[in-house]
PDB file of N, CA and C in Angstrom:
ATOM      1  N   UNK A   1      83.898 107.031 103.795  1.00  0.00           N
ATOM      2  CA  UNK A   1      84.947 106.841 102.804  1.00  0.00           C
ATOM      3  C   UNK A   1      86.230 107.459 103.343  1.00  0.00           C
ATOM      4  N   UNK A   2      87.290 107.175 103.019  1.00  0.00           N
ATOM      5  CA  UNK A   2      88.155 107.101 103.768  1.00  0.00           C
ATOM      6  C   UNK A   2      89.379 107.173 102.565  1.00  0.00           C
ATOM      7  N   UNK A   3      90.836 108.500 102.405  1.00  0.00           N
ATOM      8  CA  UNK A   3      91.164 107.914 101.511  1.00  0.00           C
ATOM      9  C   UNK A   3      93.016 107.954 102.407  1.00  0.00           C
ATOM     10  N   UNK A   4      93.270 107.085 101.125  1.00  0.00           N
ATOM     11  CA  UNK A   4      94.672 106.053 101.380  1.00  0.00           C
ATOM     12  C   UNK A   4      95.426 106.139 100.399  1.00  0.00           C
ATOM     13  N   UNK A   5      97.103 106.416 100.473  1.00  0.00           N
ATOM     14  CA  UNK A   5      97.466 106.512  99.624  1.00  0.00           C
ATOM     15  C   UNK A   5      98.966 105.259 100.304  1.00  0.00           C
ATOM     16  N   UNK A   6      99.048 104.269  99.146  1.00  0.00           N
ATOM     17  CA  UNK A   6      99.303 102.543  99.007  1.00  0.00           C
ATOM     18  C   UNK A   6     100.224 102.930  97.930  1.00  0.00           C
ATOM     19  N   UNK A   7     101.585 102.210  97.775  1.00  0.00           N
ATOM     20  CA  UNK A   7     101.856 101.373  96.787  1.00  0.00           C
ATOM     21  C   UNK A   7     101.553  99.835  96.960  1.00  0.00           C
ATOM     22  N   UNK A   8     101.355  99.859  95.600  1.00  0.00           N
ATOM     23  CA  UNK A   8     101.535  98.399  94.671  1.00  0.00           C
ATOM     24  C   UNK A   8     102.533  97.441  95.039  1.00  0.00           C
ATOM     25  N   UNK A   9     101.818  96.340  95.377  1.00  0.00           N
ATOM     26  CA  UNK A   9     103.221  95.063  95.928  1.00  0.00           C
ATOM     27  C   UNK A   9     102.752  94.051  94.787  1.00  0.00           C
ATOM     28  N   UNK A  10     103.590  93.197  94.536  1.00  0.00           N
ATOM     29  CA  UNK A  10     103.263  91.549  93.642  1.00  0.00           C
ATOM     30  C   UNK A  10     103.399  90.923  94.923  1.00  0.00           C
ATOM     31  N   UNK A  11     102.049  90.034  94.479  1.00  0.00           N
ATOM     32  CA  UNK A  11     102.189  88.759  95.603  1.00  0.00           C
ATOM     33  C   UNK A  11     101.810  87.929  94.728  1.00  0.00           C
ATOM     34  N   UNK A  12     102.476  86.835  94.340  1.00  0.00           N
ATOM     35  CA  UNK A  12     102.343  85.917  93.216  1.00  0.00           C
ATOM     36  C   UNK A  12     102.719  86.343  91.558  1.00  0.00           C
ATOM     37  N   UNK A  13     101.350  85.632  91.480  1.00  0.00           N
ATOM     38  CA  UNK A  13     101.175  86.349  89.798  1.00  0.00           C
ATOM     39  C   UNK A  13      99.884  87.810  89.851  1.00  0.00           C
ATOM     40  N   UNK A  14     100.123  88.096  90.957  1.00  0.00           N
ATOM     41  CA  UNK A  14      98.799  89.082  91.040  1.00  0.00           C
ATOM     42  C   UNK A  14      99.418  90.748  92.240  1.00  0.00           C
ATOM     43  N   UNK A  15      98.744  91.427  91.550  1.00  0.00           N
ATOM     44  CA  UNK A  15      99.372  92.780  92.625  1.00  0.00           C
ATOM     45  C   UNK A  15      98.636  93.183  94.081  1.00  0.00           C
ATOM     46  N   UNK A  16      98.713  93.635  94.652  1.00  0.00           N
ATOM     47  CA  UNK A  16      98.037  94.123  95.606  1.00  0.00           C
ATOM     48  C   UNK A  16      98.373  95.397  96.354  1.00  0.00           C
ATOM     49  N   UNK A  17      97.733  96.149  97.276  1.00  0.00           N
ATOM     50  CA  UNK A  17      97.968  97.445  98.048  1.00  0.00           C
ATOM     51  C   UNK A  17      97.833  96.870  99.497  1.00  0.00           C
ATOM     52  N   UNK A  18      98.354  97.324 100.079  1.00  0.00           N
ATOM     53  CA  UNK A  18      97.978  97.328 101.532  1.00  0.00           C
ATOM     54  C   UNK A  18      97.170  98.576 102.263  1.00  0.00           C
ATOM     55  N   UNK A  19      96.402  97.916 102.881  1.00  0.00           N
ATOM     56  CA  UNK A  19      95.545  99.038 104.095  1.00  0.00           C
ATOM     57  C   UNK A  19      96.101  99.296 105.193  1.00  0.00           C
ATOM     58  N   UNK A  20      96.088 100.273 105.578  1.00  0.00           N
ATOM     59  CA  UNK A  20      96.612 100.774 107.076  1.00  0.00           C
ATOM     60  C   UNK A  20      96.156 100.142 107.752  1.00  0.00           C
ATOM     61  N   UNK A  21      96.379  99.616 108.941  1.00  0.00           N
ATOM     62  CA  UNK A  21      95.731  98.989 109.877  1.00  0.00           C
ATOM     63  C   UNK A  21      94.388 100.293 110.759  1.00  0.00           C
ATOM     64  N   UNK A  22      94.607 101.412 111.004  1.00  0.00           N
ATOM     65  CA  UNK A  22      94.005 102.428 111.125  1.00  0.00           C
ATOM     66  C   UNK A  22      92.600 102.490 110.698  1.00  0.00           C
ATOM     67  N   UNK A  23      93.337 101.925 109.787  1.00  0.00           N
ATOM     68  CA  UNK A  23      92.015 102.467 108.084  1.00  0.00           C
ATOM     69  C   UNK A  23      90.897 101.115 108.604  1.00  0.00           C
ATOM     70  N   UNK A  24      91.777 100.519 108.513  1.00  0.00           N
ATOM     71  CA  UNK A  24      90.736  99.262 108.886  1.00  0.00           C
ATOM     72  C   UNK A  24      90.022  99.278 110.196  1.00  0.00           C
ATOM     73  N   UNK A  25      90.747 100.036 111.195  1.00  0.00           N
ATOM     74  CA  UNK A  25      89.709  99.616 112.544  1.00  0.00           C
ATOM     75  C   UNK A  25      88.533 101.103 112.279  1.00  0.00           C
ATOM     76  N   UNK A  26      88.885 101.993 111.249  1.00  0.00           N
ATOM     77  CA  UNK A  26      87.855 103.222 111.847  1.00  0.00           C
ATOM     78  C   UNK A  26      86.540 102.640 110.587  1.00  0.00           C
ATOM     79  N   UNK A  27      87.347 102.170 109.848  1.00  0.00           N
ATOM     80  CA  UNK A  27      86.329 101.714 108.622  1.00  0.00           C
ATOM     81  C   UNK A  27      85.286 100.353 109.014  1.00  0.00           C
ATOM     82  N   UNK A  28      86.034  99.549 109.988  1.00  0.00           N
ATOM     83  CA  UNK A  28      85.778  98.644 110.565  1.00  0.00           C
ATOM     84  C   UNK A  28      85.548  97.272 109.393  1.00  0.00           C
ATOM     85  N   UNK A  29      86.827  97.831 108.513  1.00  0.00           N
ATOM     86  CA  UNK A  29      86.550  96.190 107.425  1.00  0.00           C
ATOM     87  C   UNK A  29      86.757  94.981 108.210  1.00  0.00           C
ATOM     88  N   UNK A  30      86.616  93.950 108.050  1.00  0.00           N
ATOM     89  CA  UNK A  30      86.518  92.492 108.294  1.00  0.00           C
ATOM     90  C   UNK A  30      87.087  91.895 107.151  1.00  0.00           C
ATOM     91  N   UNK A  31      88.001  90.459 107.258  1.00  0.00           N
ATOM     92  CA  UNK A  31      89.033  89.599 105.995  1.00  0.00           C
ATOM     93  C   UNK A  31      87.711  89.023 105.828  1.00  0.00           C
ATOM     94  N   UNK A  32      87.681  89.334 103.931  1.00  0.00           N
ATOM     95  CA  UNK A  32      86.327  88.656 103.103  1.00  0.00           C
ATOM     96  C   UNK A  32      85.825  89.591 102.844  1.00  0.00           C
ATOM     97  N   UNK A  33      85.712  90.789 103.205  1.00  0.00           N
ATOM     98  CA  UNK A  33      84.807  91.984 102.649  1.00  0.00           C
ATOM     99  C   UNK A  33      85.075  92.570 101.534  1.00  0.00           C
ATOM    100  N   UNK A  34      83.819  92.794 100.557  1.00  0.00           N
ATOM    101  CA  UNK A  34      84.253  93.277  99.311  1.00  0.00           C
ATOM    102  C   UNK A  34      84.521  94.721  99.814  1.00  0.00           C
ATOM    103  N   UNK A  35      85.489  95.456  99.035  1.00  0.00           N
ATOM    104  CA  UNK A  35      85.699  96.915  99.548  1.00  0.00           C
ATOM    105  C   UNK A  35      85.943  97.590  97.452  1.00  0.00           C
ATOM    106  N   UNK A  36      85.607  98.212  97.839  1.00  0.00           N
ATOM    107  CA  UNK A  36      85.552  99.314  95.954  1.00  0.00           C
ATOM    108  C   UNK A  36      86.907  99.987  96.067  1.00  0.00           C
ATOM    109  N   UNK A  37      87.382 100.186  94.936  1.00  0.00           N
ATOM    110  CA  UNK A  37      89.042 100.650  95.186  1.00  0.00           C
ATOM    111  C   UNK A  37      88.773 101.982  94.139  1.00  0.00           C
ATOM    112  N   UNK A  38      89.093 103.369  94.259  1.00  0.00           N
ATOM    113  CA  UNK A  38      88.783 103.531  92.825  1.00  0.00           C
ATOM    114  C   UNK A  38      91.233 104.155  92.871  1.00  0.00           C
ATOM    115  N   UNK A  39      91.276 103.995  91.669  1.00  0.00           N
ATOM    116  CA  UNK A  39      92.777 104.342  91.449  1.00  0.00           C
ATOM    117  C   UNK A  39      92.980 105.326  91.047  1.00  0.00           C
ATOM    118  N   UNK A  40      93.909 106.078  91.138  1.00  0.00           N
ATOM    119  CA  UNK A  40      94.389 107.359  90.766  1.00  0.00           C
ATOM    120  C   UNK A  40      95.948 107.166  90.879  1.00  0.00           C
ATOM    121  N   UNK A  41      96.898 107.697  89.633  1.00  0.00           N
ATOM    122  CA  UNK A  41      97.751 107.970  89.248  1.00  0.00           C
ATOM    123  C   UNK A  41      98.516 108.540  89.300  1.00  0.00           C
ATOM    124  N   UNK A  42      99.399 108.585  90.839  1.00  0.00           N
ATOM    125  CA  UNK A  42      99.936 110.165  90.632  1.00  0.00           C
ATOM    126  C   UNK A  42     100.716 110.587  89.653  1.00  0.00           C
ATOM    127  N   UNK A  43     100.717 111.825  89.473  1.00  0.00           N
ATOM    128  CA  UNK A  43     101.505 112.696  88.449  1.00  0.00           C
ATOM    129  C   UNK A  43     101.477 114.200  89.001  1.00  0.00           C
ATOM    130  N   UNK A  44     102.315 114.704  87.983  1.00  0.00           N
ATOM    131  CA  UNK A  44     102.384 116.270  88.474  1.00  0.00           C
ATOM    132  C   UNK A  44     102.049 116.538  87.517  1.00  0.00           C
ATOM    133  N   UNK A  45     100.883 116.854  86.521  1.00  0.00           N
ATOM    134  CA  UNK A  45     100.375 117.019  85.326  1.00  0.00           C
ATOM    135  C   UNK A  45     100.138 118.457  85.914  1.00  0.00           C
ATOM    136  N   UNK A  46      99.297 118.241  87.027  1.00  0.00           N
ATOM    137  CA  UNK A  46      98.406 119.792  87.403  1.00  0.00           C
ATOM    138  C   UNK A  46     100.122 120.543  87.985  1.00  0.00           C
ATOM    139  N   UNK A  47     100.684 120.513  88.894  1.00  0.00           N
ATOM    140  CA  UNK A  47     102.089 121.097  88.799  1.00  0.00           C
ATOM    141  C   UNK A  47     102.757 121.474  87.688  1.00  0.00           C
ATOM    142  N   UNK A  48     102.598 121.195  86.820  1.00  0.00           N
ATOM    143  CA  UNK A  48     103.478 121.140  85.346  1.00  0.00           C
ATOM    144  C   UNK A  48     101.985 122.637  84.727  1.00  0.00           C
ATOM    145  N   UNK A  49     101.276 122.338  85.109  1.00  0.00           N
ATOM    146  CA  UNK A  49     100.203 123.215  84.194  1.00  0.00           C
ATOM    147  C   UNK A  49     100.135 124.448  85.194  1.00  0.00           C
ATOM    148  N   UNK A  50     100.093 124.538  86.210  1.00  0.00           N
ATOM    149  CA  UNK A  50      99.821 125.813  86.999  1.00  0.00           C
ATOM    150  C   UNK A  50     101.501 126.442  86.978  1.00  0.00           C
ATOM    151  N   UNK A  51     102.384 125.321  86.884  1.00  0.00           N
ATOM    152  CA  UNK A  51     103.369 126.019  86.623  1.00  0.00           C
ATOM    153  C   UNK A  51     104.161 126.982  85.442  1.00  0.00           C
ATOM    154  N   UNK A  52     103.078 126.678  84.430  1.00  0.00           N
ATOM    155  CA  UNK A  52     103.605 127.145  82.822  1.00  0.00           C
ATOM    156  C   UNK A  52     103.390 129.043  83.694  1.00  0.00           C
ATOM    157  N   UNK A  53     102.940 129.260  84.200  1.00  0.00           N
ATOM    158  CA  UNK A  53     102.315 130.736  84.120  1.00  0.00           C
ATOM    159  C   UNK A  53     103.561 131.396  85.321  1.00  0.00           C
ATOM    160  N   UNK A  54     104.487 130.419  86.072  1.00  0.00           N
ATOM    161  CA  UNK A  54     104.829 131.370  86.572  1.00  0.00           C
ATOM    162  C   UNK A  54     106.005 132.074  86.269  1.00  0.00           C
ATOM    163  N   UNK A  55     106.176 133.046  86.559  1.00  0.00           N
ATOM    164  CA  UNK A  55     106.939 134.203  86.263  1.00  0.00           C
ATOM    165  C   UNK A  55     106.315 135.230  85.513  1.00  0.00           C
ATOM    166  N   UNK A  56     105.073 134.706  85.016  1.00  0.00           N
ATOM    167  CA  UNK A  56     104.430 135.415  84.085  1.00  0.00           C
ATOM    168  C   UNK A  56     103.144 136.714  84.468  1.00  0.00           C
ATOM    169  N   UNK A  57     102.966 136.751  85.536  1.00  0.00           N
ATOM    170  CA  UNK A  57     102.135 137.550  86.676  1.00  0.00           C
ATOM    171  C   UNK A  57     102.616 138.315  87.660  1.00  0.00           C
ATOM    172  N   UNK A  58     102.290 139.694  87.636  1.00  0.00           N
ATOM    173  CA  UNK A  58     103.250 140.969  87.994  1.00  0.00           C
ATOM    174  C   UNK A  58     102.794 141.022  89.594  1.00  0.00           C
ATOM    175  N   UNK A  59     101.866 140.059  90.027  1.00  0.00           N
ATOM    176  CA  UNK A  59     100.836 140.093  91.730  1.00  0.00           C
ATOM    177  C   UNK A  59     101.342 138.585  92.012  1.00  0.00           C
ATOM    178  N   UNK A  60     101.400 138.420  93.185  1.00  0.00           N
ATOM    179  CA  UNK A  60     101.150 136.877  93.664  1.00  0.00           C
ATOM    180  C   UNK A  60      99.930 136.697  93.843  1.00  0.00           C
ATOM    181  N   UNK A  61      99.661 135.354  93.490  1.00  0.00           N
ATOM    182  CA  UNK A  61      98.468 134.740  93.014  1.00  0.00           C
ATOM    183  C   UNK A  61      97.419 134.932  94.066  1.00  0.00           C
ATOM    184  N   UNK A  62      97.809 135.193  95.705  1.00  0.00           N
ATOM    185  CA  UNK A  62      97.044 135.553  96.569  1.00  0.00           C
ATOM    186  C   UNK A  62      96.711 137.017  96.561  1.00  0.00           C
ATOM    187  N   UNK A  63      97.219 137.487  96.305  1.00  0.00           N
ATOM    188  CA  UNK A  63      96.710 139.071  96.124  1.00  0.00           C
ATOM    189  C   UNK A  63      95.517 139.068  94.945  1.00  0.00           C
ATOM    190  N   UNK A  64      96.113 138.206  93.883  1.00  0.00           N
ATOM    191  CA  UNK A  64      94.350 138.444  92.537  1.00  0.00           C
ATOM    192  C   UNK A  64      93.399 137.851  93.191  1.00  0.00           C
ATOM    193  N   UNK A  65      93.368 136.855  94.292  1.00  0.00           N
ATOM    194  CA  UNK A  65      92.353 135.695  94.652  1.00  0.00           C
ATOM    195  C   UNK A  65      91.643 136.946  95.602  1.00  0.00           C
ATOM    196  N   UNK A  66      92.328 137.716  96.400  1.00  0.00           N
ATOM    197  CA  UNK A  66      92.054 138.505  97.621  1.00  0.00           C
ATOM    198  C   UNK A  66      91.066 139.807  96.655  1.00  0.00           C
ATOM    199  N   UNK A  67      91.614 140.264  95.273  1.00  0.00           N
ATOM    200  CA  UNK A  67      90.942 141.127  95.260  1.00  0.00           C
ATOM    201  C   UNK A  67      89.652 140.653  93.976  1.00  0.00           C
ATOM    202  N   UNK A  68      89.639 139.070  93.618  1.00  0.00           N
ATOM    203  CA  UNK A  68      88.306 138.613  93.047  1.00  0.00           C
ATOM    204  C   UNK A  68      87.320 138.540  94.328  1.00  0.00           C
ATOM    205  N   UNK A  69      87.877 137.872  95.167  1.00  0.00           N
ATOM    206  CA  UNK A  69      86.768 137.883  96.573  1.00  0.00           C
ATOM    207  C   UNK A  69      86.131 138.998  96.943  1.00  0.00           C
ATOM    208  N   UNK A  70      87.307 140.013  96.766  1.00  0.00           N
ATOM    209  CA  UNK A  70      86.511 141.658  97.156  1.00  0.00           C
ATOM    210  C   UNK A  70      85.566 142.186  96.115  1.00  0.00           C
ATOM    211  N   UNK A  71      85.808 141.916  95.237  1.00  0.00           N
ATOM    212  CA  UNK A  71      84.936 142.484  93.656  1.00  0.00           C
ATOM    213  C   UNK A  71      83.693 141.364  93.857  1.00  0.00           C
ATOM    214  N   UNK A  72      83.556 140.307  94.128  1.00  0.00           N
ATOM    215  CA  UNK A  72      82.374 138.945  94.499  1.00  0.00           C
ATOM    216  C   UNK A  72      81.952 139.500  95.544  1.00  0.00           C
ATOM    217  N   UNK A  73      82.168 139.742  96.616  1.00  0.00           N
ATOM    218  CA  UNK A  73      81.811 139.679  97.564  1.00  0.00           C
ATOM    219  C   UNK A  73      81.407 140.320  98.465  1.00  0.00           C
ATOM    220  N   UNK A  74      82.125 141.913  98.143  1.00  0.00           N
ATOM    221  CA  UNK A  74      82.051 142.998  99.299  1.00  0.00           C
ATOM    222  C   UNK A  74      81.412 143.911  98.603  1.00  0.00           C
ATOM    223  N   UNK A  75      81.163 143.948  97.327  1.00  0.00           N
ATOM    224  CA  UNK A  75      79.960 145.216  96.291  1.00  0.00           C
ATOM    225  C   UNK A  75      78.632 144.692  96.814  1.00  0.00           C
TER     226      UNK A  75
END
């Protein structure tokens, strides 16, 4: 699996993405092959949410991560 990030073209009355050419020789698709697409949406939903907190934390966020690892890990 292999992932790709495409915009959306109209070709006709119908949309489509394009594949890298890349994508295609390591994946080794062939024209006619069914291939599964799944879609995702970008947004900055998760940016917008990790961002509500900052200013609000007296450590940078690597220093609490550094000393949960030590309290997990090194007792």
């Amino acid at each position: 699996m292999t992932e790709v990030e495409s915009k959306i073209r109209k070709w006709g009355n119908s949309f489509g993405v394009i594949i890298p050419n890349e994508v295609i020789k390591k994946e080794k698709l062939k024209e006619g092959q069914k291939v599964g697409i799944i879609i995702l949406k970008k947004s900055d939903v998760l940016k917008k949410t990790f961002g509500m907190m900052k200013g609000e934390w007296k450590e940078p966020a690597q220093d609490i991560k550094d000393k949960l690892r030590k309290e997990l890990y090194d007792e």
